[in-house]
PDB file of N, CA and C in Angstrom:
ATOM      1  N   UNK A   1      -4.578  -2.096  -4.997  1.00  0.00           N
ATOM      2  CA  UNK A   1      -3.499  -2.307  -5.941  1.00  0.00           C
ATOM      3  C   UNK A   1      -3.796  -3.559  -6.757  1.00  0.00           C
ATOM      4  N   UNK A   2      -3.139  -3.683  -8.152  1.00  0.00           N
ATOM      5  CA  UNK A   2      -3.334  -4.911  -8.814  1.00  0.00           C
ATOM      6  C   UNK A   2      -2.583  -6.080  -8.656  1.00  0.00           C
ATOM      7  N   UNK A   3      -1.217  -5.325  -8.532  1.00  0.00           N
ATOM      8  CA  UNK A   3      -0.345  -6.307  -7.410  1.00  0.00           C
ATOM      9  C   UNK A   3       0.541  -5.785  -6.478  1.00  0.00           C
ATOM     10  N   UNK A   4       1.349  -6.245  -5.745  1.00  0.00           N
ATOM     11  CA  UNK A   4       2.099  -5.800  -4.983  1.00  0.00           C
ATOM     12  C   UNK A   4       3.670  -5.576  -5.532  1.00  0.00           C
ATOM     13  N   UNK A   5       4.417  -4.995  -5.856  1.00  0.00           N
ATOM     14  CA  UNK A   5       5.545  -4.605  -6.197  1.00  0.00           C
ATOM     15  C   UNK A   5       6.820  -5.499  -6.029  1.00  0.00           C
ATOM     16  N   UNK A   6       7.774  -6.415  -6.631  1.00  0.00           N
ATOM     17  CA  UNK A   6       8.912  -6.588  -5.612  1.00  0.00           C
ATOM     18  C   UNK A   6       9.673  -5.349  -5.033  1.00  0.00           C
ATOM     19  N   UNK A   7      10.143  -5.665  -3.922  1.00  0.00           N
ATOM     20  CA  UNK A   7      10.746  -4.663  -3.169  1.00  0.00           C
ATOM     21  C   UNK A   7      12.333  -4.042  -4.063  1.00  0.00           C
ATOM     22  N   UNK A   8      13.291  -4.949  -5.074  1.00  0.00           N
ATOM     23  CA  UNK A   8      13.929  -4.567  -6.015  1.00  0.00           C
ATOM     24  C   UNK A   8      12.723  -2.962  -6.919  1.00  0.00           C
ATOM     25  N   UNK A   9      11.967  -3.537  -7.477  1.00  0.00           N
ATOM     26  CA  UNK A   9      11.458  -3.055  -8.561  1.00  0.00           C
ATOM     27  C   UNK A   9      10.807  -1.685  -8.022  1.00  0.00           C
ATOM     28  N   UNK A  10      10.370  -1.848  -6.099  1.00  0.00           N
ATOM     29  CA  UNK A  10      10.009  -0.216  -5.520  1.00  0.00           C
ATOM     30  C   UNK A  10      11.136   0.643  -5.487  1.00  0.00           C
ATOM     31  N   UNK A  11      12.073   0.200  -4.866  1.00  0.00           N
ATOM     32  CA  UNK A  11      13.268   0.618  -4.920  1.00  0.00           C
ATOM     33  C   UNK A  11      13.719   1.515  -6.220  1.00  0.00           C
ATOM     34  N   UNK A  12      13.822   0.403  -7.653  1.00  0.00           N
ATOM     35  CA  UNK A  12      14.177   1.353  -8.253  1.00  0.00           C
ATOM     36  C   UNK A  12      12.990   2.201  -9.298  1.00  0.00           C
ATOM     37  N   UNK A  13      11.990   1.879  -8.840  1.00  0.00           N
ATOM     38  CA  UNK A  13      11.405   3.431  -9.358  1.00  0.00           C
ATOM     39  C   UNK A  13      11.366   4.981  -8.319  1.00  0.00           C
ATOM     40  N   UNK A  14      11.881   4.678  -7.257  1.00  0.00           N
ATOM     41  CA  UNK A  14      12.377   5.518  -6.569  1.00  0.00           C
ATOM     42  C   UNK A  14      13.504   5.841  -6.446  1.00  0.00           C
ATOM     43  N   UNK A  15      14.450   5.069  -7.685  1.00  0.00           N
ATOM     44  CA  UNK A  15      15.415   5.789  -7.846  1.00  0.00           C
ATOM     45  C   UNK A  15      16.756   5.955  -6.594  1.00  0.00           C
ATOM     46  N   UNK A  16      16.279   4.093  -6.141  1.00  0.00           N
ATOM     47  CA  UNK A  16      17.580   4.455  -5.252  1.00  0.00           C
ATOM     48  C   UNK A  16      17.915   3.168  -5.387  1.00  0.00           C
ATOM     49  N   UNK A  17      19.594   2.985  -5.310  1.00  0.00           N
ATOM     50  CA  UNK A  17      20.181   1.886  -5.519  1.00  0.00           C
ATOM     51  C   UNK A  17      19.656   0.635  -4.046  1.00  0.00           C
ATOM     52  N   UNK A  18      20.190  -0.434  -4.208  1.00  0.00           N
ATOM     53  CA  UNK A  18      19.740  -1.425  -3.511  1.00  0.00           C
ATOM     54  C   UNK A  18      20.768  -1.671  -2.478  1.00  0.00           C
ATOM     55  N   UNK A  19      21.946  -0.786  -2.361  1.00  0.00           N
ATOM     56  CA  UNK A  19      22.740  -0.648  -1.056  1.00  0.00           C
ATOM     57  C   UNK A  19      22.767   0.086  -0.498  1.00  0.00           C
ATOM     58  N   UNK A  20      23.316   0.533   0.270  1.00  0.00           N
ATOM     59  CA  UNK A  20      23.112   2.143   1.147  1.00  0.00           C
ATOM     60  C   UNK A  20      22.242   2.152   2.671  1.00  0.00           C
ATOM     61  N   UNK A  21      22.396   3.622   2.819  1.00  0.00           N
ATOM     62  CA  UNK A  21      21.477   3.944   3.780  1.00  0.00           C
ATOM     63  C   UNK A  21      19.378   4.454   3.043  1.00  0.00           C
ATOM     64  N   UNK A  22      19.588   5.034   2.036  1.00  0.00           N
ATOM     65  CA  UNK A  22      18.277   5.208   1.400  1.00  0.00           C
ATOM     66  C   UNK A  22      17.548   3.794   0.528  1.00  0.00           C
ATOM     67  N   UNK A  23      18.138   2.775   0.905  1.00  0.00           N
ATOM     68  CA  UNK A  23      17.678   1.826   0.294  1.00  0.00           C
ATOM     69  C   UNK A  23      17.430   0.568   1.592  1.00  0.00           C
ATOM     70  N   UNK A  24      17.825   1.222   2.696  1.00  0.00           N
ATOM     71  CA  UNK A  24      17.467   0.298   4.023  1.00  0.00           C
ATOM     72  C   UNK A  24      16.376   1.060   4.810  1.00  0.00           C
ATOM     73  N   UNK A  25      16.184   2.801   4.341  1.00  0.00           N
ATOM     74  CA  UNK A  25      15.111   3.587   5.256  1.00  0.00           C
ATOM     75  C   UNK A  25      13.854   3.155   4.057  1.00  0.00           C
ATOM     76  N   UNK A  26      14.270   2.683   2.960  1.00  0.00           N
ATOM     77  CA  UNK A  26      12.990   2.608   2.074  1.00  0.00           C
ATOM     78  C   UNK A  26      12.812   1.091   1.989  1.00  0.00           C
ATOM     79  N   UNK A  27      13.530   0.109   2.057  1.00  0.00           N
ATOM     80  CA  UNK A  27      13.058  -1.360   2.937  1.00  0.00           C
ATOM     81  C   UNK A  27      12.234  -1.176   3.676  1.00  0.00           C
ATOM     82  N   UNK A  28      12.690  -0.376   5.350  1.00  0.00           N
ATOM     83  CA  UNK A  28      11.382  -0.025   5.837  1.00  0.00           C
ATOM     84  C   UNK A  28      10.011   0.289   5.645  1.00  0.00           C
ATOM     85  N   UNK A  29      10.137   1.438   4.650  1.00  0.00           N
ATOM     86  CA  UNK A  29       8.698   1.981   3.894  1.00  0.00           C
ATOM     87  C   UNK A  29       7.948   1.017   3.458  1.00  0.00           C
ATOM     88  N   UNK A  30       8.653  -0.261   1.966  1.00  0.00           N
ATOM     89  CA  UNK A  30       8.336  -0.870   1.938  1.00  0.00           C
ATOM     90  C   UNK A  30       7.311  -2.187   2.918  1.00  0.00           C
ATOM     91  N   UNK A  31       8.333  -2.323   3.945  1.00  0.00           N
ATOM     92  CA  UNK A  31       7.602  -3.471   4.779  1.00  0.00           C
ATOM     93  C   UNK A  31       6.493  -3.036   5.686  1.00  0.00           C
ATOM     94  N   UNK A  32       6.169  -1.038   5.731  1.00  0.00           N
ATOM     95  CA  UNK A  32       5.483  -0.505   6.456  1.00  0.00           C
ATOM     96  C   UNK A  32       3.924  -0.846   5.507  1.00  0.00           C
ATOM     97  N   UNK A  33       4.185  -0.642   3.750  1.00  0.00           N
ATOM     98  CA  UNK A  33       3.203  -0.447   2.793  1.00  0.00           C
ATOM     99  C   UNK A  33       2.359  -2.125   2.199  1.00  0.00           C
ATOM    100  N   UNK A  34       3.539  -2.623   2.508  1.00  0.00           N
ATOM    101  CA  UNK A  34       3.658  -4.097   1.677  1.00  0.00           C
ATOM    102  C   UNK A  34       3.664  -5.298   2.788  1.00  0.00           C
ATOM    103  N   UNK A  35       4.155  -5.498   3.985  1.00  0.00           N
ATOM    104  CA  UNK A  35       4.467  -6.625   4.428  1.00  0.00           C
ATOM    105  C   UNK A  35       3.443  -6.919   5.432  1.00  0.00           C
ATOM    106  N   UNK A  36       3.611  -5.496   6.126  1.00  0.00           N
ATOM    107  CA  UNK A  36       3.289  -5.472   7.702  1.00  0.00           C
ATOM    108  C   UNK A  36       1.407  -4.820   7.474  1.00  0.00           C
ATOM    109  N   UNK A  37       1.296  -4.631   6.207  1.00  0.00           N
ATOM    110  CA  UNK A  37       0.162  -3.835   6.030  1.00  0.00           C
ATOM    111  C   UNK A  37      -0.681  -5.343   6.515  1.00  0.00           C
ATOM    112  N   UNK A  38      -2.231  -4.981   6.319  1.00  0.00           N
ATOM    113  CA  UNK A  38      -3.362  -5.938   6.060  1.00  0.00           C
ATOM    114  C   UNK A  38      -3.981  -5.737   4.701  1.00  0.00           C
ATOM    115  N   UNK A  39      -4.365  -7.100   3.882  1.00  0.00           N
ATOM    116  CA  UNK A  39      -4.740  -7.741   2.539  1.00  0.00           C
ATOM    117  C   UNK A  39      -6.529  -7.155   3.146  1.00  0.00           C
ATOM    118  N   UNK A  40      -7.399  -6.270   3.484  1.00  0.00           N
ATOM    119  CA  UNK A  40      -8.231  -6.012   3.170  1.00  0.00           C
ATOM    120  C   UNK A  40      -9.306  -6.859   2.148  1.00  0.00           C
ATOM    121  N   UNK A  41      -8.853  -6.832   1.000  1.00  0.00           N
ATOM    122  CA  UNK A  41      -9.830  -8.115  -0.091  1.00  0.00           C
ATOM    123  C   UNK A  41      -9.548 -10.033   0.710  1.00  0.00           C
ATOM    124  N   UNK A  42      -8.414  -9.972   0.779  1.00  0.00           N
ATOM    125  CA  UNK A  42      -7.967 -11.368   1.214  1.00  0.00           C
ATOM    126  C   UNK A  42      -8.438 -11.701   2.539  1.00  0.00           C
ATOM    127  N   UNK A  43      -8.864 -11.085   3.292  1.00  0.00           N
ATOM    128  CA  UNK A  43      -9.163 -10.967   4.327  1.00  0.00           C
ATOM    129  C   UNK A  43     -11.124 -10.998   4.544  1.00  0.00           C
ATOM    130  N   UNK A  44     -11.624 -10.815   3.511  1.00  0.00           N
ATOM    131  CA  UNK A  44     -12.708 -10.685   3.155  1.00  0.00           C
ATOM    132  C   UNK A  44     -13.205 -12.744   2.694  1.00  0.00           C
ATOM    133  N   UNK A  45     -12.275 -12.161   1.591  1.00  0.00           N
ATOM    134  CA  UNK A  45     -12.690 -13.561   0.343  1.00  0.00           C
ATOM    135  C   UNK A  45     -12.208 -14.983   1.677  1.00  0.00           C
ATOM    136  N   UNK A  46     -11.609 -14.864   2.542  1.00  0.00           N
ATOM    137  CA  UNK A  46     -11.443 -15.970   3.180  1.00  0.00           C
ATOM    138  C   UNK A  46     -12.015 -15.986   4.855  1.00  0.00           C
ATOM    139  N   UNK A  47     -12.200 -14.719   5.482  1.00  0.00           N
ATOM    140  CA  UNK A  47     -12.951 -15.226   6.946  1.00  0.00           C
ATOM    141  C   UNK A  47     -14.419 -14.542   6.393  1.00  0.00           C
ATOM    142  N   UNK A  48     -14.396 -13.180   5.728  1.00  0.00           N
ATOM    143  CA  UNK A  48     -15.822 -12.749   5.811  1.00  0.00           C
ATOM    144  C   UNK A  48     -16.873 -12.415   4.998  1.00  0.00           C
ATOM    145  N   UNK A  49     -16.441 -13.197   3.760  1.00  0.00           N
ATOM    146  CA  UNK A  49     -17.807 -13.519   2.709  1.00  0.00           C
ATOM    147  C   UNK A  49     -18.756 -13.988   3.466  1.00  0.00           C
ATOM    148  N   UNK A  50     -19.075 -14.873   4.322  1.00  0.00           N
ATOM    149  CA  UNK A  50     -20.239 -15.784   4.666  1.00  0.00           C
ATOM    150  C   UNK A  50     -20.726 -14.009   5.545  1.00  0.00           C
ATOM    151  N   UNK A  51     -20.255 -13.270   6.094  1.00  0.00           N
ATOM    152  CA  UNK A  51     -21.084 -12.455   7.606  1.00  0.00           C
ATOM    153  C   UNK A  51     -21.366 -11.086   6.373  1.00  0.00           C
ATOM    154  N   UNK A  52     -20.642 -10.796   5.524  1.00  0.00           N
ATOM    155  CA  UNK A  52     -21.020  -9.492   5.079  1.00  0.00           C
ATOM    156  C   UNK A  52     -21.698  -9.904   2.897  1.00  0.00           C
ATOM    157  N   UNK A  53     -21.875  -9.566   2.565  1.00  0.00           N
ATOM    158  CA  UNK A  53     -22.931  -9.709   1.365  1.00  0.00           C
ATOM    159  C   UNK A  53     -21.667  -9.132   0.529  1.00  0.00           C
ATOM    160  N   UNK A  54     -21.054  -7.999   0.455  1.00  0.00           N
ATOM    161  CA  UNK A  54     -20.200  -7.182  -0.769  1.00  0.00           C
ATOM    162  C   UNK A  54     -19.300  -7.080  -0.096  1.00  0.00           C
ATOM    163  N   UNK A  55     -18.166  -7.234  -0.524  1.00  0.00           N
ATOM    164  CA  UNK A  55     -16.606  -6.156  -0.086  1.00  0.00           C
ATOM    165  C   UNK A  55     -16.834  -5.189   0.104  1.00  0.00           C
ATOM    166  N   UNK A  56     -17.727  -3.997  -0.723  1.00  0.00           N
ATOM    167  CA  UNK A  56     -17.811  -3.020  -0.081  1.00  0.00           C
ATOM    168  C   UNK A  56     -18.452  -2.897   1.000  1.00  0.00           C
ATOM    169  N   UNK A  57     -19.871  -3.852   1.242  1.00  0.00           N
ATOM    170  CA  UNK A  57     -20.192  -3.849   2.858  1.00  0.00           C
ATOM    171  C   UNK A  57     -19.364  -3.867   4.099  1.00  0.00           C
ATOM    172  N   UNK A  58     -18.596  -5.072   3.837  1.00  0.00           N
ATOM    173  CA  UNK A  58     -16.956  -5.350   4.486  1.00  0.00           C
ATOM    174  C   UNK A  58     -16.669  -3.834   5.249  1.00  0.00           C
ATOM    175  N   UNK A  59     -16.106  -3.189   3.854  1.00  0.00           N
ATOM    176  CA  UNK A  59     -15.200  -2.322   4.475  1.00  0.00           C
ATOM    177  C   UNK A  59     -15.525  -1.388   4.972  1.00  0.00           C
ATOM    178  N   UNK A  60     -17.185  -0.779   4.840  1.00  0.00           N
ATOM    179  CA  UNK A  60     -17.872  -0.036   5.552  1.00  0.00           C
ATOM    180  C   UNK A  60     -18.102   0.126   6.826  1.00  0.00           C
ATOM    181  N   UNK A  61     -18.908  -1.424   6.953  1.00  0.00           N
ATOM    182  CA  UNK A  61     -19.275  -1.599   8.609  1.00  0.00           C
ATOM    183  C   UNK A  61     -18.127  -2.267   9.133  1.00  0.00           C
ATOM    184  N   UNK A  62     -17.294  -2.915   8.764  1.00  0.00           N
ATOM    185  CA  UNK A  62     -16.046  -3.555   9.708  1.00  0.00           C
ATOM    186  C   UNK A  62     -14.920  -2.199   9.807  1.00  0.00           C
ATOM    187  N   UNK A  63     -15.119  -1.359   8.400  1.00  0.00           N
ATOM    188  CA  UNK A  63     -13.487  -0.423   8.719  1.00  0.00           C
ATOM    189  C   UNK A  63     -14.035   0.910   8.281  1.00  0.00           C
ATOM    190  N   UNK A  64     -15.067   1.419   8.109  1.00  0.00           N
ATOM    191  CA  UNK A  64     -15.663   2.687   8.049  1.00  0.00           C
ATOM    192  C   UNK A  64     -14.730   2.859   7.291  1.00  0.00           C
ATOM    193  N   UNK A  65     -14.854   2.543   6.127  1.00  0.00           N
ATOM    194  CA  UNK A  65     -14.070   3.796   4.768  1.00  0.00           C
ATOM    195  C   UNK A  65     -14.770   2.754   3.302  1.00  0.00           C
ATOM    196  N   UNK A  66     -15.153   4.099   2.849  1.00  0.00           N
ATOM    197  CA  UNK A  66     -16.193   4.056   1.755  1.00  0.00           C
ATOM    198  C   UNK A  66     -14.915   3.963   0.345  1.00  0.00           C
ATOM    199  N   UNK A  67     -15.183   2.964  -1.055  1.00  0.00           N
ATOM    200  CA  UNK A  67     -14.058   2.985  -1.865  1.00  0.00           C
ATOM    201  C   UNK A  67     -14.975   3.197  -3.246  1.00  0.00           C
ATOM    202  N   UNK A  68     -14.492   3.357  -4.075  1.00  0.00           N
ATOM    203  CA  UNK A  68     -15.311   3.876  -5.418  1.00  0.00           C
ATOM    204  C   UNK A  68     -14.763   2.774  -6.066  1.00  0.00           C
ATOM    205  N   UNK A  69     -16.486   1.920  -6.866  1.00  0.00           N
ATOM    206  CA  UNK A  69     -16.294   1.152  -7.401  1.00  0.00           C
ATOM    207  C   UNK A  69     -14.894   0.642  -8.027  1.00  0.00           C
ATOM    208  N   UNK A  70     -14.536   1.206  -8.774  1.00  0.00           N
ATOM    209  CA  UNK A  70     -13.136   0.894  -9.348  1.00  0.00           C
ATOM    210  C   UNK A  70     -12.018   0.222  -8.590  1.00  0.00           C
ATOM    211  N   UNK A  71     -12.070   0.674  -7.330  1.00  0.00           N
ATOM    212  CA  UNK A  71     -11.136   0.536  -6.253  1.00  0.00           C
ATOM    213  C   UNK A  71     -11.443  -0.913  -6.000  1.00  0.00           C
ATOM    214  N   UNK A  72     -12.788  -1.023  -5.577  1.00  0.00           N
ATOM    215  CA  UNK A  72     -13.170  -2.307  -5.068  1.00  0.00           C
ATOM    216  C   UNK A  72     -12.757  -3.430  -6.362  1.00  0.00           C
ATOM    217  N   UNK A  73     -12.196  -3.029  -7.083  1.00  0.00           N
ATOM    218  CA  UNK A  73     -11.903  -4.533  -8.368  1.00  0.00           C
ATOM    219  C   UNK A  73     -10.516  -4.853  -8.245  1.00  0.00           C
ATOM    220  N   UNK A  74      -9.774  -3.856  -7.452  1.00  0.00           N
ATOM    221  CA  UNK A  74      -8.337  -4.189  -7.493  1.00  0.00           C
ATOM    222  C   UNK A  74      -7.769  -5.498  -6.606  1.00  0.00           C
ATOM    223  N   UNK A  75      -6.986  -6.301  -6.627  1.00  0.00           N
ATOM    224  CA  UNK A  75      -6.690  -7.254  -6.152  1.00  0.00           C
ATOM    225  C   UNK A  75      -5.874  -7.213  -5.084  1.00  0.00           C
ATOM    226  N   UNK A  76      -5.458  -5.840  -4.095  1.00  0.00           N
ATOM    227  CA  UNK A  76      -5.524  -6.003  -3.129  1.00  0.00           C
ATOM    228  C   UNK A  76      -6.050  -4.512  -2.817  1.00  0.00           C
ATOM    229  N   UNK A  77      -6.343  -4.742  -1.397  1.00  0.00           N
ATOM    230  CA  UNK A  77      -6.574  -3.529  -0.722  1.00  0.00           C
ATOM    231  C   UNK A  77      -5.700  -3.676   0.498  1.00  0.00           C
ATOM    232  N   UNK A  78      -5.534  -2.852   0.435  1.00  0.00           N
ATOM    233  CA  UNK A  78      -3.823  -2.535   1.476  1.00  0.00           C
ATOM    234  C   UNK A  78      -4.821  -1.505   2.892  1.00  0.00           C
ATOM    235  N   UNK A  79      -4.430  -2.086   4.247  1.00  0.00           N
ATOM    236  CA  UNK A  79      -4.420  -0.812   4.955  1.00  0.00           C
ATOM    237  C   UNK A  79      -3.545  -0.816   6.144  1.00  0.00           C
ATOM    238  N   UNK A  80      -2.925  -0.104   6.534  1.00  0.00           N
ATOM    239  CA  UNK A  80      -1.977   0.229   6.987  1.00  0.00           C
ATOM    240  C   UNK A  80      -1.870   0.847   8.661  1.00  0.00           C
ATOM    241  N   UNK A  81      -1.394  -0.337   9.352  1.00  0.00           N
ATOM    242  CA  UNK A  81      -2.028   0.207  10.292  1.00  0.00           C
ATOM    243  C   UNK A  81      -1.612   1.769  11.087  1.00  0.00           C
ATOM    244  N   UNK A  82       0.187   1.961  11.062  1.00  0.00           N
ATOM    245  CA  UNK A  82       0.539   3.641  11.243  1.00  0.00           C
ATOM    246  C   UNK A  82       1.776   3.353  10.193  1.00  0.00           C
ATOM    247  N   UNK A  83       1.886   4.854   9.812  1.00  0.00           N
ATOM    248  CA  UNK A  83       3.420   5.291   9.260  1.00  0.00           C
ATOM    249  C   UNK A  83       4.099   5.729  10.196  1.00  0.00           C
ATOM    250  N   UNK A  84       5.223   5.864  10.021  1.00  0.00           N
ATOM    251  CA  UNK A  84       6.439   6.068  10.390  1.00  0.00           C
ATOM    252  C   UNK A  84       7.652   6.268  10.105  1.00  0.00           C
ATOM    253  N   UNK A  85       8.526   7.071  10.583  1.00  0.00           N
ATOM    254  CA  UNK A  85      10.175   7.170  10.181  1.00  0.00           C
ATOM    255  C   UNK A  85       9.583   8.587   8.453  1.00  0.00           C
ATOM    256  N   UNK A  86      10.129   8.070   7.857  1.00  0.00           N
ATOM    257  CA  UNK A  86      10.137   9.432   6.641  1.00  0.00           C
ATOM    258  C   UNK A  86       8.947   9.207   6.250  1.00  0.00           C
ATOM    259  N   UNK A  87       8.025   8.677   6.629  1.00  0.00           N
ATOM    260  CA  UNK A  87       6.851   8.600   6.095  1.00  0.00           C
ATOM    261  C   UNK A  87       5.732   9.572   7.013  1.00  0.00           C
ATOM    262  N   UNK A  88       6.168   9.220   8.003  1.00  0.00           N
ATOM    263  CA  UNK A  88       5.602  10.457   9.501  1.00  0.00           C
ATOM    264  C   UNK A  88       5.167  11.436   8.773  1.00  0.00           C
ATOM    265  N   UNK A  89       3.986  12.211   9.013  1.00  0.00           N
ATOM    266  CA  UNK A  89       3.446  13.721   8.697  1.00  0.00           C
ATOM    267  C   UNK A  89       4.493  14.903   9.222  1.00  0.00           C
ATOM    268  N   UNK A  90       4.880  14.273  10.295  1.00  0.00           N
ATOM    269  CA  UNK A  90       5.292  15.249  11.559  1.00  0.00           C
ATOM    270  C   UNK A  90       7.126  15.129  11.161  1.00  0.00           C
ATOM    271  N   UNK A  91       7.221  14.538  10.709  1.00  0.00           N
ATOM    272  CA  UNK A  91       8.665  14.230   9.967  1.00  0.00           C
ATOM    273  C   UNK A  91       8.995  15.837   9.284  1.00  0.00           C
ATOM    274  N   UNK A  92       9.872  16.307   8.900  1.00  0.00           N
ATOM    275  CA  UNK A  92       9.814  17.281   8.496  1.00  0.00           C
ATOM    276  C   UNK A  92      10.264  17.137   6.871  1.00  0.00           C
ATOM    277  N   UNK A  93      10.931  16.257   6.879  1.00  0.00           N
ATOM    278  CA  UNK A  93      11.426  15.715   5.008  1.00  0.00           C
ATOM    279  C   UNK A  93      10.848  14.596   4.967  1.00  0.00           C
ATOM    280  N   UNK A  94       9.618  14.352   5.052  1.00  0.00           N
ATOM    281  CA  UNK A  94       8.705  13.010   4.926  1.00  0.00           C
ATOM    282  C   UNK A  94       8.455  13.186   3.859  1.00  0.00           C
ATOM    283  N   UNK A  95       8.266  12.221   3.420  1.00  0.00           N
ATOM    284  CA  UNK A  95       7.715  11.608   1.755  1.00  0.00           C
ATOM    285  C   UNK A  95       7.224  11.046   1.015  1.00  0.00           C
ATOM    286  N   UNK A  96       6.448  11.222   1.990  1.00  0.00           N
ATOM    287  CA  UNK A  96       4.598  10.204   1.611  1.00  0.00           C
ATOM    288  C   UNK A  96       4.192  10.771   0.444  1.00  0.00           C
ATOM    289  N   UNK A  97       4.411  11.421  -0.440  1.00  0.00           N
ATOM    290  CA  UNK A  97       3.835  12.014  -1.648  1.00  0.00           C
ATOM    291  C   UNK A  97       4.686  11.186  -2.574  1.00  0.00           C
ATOM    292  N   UNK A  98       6.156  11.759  -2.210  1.00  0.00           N
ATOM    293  CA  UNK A  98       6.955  10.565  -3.474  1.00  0.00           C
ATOM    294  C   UNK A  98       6.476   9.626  -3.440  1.00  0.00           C
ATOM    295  N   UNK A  99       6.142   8.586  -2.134  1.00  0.00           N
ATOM    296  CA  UNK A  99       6.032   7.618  -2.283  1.00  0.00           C
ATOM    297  C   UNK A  99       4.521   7.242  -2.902  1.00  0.00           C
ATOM    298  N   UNK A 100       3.648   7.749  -2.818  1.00  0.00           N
ATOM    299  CA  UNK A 100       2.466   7.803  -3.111  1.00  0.00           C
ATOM    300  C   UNK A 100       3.171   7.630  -4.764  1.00  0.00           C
ATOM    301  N   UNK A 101       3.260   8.741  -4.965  1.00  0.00           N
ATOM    302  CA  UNK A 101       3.468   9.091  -6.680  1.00  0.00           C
ATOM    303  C   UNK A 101       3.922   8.300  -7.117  1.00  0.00           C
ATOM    304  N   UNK A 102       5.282   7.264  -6.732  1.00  0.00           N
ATOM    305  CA  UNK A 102       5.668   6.621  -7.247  1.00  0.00           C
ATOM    306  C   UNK A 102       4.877   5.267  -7.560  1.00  0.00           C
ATOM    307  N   UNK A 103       3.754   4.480  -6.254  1.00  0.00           N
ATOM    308  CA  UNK A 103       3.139   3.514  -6.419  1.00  0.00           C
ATOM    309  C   UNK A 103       2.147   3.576  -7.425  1.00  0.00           C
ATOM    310  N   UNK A 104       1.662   4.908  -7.573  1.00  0.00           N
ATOM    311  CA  UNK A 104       0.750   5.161  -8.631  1.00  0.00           C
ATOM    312  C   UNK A 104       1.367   4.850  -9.872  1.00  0.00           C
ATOM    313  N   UNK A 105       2.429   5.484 -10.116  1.00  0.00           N
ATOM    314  CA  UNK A 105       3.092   5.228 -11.545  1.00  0.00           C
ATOM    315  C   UNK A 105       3.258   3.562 -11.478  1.00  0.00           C
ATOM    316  N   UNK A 106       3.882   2.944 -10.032  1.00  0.00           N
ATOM    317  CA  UNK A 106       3.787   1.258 -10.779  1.00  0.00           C
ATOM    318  C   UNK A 106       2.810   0.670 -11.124  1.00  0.00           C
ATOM    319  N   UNK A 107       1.713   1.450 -10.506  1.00  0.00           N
ATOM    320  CA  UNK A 107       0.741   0.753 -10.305  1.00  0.00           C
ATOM    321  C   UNK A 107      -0.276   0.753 -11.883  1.00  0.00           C
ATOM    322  N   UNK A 108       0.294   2.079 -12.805  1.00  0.00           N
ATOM    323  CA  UNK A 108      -0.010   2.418 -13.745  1.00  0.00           C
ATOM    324  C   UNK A 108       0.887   2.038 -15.032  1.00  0.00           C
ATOM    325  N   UNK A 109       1.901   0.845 -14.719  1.00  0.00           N
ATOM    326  CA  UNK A 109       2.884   0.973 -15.468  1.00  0.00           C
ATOM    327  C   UNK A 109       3.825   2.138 -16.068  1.00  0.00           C
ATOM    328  N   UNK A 110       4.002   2.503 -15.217  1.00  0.00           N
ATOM    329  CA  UNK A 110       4.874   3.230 -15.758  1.00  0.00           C
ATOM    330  C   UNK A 110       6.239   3.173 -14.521  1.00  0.00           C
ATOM    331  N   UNK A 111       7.493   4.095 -15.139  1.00  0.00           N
ATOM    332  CA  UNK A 111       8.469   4.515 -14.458  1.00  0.00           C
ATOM    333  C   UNK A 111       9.259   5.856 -14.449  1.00  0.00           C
ATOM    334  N   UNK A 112       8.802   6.901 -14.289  1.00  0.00           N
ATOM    335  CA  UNK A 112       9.118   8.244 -14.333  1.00  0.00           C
ATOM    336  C   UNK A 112      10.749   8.716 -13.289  1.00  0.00           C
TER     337      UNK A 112
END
């Protein structure tokens, strides 16, 4: 990502007010995507520039997952250690796609 979102501004491109019950299960989401995640690049640029040569080396041999150039320029890399609650696969109204879709659009400026 280029940056990280305020949690106001995820909220409302998902289109849900900032009181309620859908705006405390998507706090969660949030702190699942954003808080509680690991800074991947930040995590690099400060314990393991000196042991690995590229970020992408990094994330290869320390976290086995390969990123396409482009990816590697963004200013963070997010990874996550599990989902949960509406985000669950196994959830049956999970909504890891909205939510996907929606970070893309912030992430693209936009707000659909």
């Amino acid at each position: 990502m280029r940056r990280i979102p305020p949690l106001g501004e995820f909220l409302d491109a998902l289109k849900i007010k900032p009181t309620g019950l859908a705006a405390q299960l998507f706090t969660g989401v949030y702190n699942q995507l954003f808080v509680w995640s690991d800074d991947l690049r930040a995590q690099y640029d400060q314990y393991y520039c000196v042991e690995y040569p590229t970020l992408a080396a990094y994330l290869e041999l320390m976290h086995e997952v390969d990123f396409d150039p482009a990816e590697l320029e963004k200013t963070h890399i997010l990874a996550v250690e599990s989902v949960g609650g509406v985000l669950e696969e196994a959830y049956d109204d999970n909504v890891w796609d909205t939510v996907v879709a929606c970070i893309r659009n912030l992430e693209d400026g936009r707000e659909d």
